[in-house]
C-alpha atoms as a PDB file:
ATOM      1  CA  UNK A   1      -0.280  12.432  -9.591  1.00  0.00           C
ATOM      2  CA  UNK A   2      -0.036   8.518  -9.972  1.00  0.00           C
ATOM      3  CA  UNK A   3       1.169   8.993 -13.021  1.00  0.00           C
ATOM      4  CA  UNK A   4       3.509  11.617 -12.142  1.00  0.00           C
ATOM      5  CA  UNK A   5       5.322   9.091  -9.524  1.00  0.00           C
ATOM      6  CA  UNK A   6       4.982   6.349 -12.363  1.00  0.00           C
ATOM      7  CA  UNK A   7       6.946   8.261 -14.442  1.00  0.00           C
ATOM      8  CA  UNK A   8       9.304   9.164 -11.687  1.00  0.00           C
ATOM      9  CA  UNK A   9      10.272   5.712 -11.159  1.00  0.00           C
ATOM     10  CA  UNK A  10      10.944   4.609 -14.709  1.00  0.00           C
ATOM     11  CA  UNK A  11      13.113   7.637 -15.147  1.00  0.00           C
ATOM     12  CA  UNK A  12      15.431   6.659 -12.239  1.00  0.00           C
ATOM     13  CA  UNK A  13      14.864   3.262 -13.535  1.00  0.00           C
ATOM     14  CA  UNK A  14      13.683   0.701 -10.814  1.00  0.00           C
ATOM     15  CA  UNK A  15      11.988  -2.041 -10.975  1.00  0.00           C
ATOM     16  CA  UNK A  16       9.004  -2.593  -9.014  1.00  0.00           C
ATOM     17  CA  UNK A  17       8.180  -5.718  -7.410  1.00  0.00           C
ATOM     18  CA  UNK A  18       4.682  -6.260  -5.238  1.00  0.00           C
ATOM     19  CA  UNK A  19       4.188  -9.056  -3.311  1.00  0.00           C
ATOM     20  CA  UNK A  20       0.878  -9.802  -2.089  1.00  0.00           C
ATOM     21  CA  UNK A  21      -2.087  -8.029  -3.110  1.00  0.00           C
ATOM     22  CA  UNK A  22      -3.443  -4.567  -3.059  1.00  0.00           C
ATOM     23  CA  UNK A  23      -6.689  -3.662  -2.144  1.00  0.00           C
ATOM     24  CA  UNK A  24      -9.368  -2.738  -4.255  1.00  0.00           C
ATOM     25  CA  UNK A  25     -11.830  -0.015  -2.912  1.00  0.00           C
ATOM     26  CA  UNK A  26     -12.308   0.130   0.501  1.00  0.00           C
ATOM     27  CA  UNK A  27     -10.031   2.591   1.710  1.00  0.00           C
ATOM     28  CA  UNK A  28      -7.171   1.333   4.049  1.00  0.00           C
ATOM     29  CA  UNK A  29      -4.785   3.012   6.185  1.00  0.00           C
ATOM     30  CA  UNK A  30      -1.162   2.110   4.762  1.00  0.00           C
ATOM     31  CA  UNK A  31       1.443   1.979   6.942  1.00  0.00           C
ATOM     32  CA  UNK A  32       4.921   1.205   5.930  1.00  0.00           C
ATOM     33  CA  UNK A  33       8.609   1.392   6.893  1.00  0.00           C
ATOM     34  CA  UNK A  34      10.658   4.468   5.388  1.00  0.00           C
ATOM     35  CA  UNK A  35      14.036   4.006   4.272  1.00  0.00           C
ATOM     36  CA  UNK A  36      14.207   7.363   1.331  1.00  0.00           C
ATOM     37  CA  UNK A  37      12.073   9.816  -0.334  1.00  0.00           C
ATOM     38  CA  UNK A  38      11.757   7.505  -2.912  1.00  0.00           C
ATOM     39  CA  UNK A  39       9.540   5.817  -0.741  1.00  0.00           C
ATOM     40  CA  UNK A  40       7.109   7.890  -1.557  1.00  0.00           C
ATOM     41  CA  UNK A  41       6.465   7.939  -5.389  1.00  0.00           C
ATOM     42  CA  UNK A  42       7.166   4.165  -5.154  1.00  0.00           C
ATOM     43  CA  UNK A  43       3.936   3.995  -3.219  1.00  0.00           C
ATOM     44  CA  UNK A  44       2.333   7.151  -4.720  1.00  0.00           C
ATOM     45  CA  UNK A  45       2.449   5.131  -8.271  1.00  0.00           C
ATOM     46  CA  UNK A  46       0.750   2.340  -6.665  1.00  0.00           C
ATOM     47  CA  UNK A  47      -2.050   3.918  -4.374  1.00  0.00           C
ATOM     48  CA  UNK A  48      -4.533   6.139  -6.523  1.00  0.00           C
ATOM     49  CA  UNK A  49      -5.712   8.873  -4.807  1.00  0.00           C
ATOM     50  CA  UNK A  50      -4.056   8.055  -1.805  1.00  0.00           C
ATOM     51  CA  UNK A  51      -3.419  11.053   0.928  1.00  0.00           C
ATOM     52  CA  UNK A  52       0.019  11.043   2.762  1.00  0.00           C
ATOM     53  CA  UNK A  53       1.413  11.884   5.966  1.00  0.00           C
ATOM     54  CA  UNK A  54       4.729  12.887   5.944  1.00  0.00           C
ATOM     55  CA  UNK A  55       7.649  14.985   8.226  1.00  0.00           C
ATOM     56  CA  UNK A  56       7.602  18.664   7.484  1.00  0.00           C
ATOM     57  CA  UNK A  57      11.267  18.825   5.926  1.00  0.00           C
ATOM     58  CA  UNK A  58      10.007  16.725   2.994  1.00  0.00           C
ATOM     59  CA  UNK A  59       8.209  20.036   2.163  1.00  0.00           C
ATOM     60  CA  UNK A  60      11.113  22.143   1.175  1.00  0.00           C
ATOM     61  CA  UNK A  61      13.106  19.067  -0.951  1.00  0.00           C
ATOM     62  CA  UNK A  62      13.090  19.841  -4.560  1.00  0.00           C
ATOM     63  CA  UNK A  63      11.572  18.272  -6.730  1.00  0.00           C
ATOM     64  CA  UNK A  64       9.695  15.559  -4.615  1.00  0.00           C
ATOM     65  CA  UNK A  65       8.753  18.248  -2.131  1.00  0.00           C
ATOM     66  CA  UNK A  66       6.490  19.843  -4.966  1.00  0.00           C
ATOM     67  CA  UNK A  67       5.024  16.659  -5.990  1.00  0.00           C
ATOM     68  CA  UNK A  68       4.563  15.385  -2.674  1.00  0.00           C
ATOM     69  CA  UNK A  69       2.646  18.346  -1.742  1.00  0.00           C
ATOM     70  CA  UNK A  70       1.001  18.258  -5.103  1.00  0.00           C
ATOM     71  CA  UNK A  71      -0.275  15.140  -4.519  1.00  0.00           C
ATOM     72  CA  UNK A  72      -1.901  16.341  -0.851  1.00  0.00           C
ATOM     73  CA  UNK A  73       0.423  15.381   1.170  1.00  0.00           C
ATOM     74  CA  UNK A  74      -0.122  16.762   5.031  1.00  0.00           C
ATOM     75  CA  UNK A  75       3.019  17.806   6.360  1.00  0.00           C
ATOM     76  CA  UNK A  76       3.635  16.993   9.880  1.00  0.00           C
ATOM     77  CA  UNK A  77       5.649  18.774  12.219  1.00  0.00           C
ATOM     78  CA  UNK A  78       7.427  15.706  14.604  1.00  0.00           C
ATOM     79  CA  UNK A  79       5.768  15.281  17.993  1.00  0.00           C
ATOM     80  CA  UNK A  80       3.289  18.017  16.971  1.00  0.00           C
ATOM     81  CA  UNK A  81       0.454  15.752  18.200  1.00  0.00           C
ATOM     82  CA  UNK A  82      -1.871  17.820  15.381  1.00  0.00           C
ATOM     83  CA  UNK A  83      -5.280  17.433  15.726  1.00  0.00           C
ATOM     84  CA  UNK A  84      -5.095  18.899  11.892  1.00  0.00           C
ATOM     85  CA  UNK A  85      -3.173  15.727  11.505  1.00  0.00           C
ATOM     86  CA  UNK A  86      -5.958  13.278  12.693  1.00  0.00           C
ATOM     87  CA  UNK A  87      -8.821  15.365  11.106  1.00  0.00           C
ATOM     88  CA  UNK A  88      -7.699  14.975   7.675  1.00  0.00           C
ATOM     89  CA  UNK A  89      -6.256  11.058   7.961  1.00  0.00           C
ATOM     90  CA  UNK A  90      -9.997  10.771   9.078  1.00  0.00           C
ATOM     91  CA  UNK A  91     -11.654  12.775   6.326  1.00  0.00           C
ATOM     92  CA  UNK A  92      -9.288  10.826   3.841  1.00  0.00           C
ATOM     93  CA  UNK A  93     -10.658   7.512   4.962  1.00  0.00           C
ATOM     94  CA  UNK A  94     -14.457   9.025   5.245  1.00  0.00           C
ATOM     95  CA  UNK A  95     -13.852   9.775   1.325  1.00  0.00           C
ATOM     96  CA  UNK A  96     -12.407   6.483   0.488  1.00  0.00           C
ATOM     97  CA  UNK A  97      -8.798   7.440   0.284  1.00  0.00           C
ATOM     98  CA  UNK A  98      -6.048   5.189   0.996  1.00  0.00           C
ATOM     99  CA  UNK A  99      -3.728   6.947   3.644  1.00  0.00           C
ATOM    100  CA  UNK A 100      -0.211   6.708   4.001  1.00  0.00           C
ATOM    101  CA  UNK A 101       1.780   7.085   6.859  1.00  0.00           C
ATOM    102  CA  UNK A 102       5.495   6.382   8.300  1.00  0.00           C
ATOM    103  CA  UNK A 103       4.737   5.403  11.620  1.00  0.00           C
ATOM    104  CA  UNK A 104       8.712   5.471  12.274  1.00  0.00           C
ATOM    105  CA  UNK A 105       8.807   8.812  12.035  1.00  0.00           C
ATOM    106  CA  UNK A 106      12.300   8.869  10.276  1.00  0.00           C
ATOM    107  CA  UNK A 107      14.327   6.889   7.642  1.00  0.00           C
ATOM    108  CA  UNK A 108      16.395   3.805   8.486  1.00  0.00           C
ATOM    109  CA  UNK A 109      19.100   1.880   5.642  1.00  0.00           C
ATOM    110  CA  UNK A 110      16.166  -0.624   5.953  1.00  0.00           C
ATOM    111  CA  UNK A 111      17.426  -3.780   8.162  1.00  0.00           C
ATOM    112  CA  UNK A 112      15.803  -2.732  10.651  1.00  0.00           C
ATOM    113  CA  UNK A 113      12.368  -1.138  11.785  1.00  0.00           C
ATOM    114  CA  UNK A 114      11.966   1.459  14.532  1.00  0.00           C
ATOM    115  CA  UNK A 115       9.182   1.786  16.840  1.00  0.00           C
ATOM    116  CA  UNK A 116       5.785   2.550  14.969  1.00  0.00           C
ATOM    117  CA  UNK A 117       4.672   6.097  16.831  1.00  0.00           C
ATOM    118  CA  UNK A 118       0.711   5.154  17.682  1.00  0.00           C
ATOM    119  CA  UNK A 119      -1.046   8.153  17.985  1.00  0.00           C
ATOM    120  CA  UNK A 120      -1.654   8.881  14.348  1.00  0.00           C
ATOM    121  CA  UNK A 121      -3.640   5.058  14.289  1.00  0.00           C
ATOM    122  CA  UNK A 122      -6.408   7.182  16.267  1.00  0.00           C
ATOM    123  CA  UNK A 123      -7.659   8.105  13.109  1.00  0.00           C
ATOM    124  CA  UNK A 124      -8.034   4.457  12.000  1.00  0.00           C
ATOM    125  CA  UNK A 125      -9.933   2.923  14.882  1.00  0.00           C
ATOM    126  CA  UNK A 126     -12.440   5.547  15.192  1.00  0.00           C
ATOM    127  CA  UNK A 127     -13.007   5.021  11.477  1.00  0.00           C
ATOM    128  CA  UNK A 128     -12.956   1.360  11.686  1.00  0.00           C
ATOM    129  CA  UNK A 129     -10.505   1.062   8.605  1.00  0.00           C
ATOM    130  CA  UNK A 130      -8.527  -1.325   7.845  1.00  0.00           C
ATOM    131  CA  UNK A 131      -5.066  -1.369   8.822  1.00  0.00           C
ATOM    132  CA  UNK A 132      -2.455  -2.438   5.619  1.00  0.00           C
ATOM    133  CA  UNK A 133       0.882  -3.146   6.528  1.00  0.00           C
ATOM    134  CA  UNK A 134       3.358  -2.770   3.891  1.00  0.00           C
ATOM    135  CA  UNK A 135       6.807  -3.641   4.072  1.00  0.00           C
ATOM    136  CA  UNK A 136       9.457  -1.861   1.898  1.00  0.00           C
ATOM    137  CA  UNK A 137      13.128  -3.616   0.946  1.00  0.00           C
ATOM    138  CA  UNK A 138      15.389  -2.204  -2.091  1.00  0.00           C
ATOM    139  CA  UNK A 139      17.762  -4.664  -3.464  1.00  0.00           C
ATOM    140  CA  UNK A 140      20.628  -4.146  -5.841  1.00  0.00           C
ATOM    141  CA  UNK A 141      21.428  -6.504  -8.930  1.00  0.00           C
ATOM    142  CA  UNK A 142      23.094  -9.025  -6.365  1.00  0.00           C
ATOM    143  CA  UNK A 143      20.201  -9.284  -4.371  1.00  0.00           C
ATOM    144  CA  UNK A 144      21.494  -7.999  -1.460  1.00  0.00           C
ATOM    145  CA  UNK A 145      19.931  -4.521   0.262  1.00  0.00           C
ATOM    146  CA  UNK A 146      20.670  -1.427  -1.871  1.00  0.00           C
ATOM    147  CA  UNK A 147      21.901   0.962   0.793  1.00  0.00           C
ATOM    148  CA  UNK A 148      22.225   3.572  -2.051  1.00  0.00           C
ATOM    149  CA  UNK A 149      18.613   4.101  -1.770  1.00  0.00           C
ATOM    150  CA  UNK A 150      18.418   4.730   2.104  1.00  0.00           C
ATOM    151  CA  UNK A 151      18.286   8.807   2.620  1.00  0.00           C
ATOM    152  CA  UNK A 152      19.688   8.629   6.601  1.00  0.00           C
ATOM    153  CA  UNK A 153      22.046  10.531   8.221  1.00  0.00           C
ATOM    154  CA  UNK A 154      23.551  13.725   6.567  1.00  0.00           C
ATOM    155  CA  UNK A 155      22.436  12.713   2.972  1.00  0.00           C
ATOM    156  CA  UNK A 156      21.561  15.546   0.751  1.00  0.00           C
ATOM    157  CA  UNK A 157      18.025  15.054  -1.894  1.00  0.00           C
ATOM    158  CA  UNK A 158      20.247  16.057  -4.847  1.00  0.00           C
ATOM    159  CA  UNK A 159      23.068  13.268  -3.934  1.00  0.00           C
ATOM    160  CA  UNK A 160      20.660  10.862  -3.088  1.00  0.00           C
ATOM    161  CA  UNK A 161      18.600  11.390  -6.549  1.00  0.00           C
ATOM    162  CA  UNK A 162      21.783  11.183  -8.372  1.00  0.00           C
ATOM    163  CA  UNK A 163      23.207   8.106  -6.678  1.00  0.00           C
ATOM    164  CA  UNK A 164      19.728   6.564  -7.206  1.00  0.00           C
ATOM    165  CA  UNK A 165      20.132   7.325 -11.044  1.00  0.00           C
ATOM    166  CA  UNK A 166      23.344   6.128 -10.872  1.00  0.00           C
ATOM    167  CA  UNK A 167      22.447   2.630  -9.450  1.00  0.00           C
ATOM    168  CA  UNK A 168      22.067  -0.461 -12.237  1.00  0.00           C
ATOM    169  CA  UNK A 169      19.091  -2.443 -11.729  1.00  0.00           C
ATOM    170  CA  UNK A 170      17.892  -1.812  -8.254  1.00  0.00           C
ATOM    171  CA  UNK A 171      14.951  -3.173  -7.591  1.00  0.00           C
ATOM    172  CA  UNK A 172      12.242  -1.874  -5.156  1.00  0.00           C
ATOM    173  CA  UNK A 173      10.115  -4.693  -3.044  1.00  0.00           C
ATOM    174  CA  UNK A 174       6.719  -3.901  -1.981  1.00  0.00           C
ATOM    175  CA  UNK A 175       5.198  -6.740   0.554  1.00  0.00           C
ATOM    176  CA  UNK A 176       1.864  -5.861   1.134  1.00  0.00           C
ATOM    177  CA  UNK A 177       0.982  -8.203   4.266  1.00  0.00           C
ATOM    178  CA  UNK A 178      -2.246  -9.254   5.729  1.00  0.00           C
ATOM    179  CA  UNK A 179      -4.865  -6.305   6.651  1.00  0.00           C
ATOM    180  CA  UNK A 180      -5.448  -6.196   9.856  1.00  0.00           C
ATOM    181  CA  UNK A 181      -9.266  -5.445  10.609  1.00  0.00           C
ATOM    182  CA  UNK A 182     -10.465  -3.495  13.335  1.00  0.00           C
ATOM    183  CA  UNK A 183     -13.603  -5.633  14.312  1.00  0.00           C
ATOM    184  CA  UNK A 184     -13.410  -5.279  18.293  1.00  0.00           C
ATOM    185  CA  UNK A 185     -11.733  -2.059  20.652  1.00  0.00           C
ATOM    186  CA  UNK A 186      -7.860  -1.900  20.609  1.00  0.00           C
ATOM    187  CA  UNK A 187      -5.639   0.343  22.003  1.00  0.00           C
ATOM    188  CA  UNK A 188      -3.515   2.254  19.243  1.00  0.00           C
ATOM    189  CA  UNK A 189      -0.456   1.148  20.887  1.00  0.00           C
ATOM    190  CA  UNK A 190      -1.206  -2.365  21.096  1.00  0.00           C
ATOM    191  CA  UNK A 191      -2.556  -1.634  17.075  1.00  0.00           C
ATOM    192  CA  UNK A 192       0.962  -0.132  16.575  1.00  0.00           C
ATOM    193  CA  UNK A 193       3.229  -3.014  17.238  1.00  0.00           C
ATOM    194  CA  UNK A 194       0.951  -5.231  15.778  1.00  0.00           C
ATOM    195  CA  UNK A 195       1.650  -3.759  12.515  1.00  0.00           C
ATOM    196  CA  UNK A 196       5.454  -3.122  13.291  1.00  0.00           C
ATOM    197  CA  UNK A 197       5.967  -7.017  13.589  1.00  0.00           C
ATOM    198  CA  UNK A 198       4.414  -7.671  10.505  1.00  0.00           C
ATOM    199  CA  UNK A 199       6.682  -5.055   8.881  1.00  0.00           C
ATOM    200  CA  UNK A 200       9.458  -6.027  10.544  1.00  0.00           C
ATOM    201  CA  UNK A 201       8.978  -9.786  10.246  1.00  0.00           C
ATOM    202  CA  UNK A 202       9.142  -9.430   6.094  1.00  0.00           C
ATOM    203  CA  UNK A 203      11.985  -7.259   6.096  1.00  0.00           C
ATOM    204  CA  UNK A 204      14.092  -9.381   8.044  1.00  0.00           C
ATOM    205  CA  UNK A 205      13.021 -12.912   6.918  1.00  0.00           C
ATOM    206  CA  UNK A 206      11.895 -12.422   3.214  1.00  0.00           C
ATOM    207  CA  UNK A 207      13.972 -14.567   0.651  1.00  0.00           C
ATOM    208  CA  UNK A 208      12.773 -12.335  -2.433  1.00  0.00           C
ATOM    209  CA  UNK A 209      13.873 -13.542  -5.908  1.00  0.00           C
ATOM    210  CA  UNK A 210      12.922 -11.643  -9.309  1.00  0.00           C
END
């Protein structure tokens, strides 16, 4: 499946540009803004063996509904409060999967960052894992943020996959900030806005160049 999003990517050309450093082995629990779809391949060719957590309606989206769900993804219904949910995050970081979630619960044009929904860090604390904030920006050749890649609103997946194509040299920005280890008891909330900031801090104040 990693390289099924790989190839994704280079066929609606973008470049990909990490800052910071992934981790290795131990599994983490990813947690990132969500501006499109394309948010997840561009993490899904990153992450091997990684287990997503996304909204139900990405299930039924051509294309990228199939692969998501081919690649495990757990389908969410919003404010289902699934116990499903926080069983398999939890088995996923038992097995040493990375998991991704959208704490946001919805897509933004990517300025901004909306409240990071807490429950779904359960999972995390009880399994002690670290916590990886990632924050996601595209840019288009003028280095200014690519709106053509935010899915919001009324947007349609086959509009939105051909605008993508259609875009010259946008470039996708993955900062991977500072894990942020569970070594004493939090409260998920408190654990929730603690990543937000982080997330929200680099998409507001990064400078990128590349």
């Amino acid at each position: 499946m990693r390289e099924w999003h790989e190839r994704l990517i280079q066929i609606l050309r973008i470049k990909v540009v990490i800052r910071g450093c992934l981790p290795a082995s131990t599994a983490h629990f990813w947690v990132a803004n969500h501006i499109s779809w394309l948010d997840i391949p561009l993490l899904g060719s990153l992450a091997p063996r990684a287990v997503f957590v996304s909204k139900q309606e990405v299930r039924s989206w051509p294309v990228i509904g199939g692969l998501a769900a081919a690649a495990g993804t757990l389908f969410m219904q919003r404010g289902s409060g699934s116990n499903g949910a926080r069983n398999a995050i939890s088995d996923g970081l038992a097995a040493g999967r990375h998991v991704v979630v959208f704490p946001e619960g919805t897509t933004t044009e990517g300025s901004v960052v909306k409240r990071f929904h807490a429950r779904l860090f359960q999972s995390a604390i009880d399994a002690k894992a670290p916590i990886l904030p990632i924050a996601i920006r595209y840019l288009a050749a003028n280095g200014k943020l690519a709106r053509a890649a935010a899915y919001i609103d009324d947007d349609h997946i086959l509009g939105s996959f051909l605008r993508i194509l259609a875009s010259r040299q946008l470039v996708a920005i993955v900062h991977v900030l500072e894990p942020i280890v569970i070594d004493a008891p939090i409260a998920r909330d408190r654990l929730a806005a603690e990543a937000r900031v982080r997330v929200l801090h680099a998409v507001q104040h990064s400078n990128d160049h590349y």
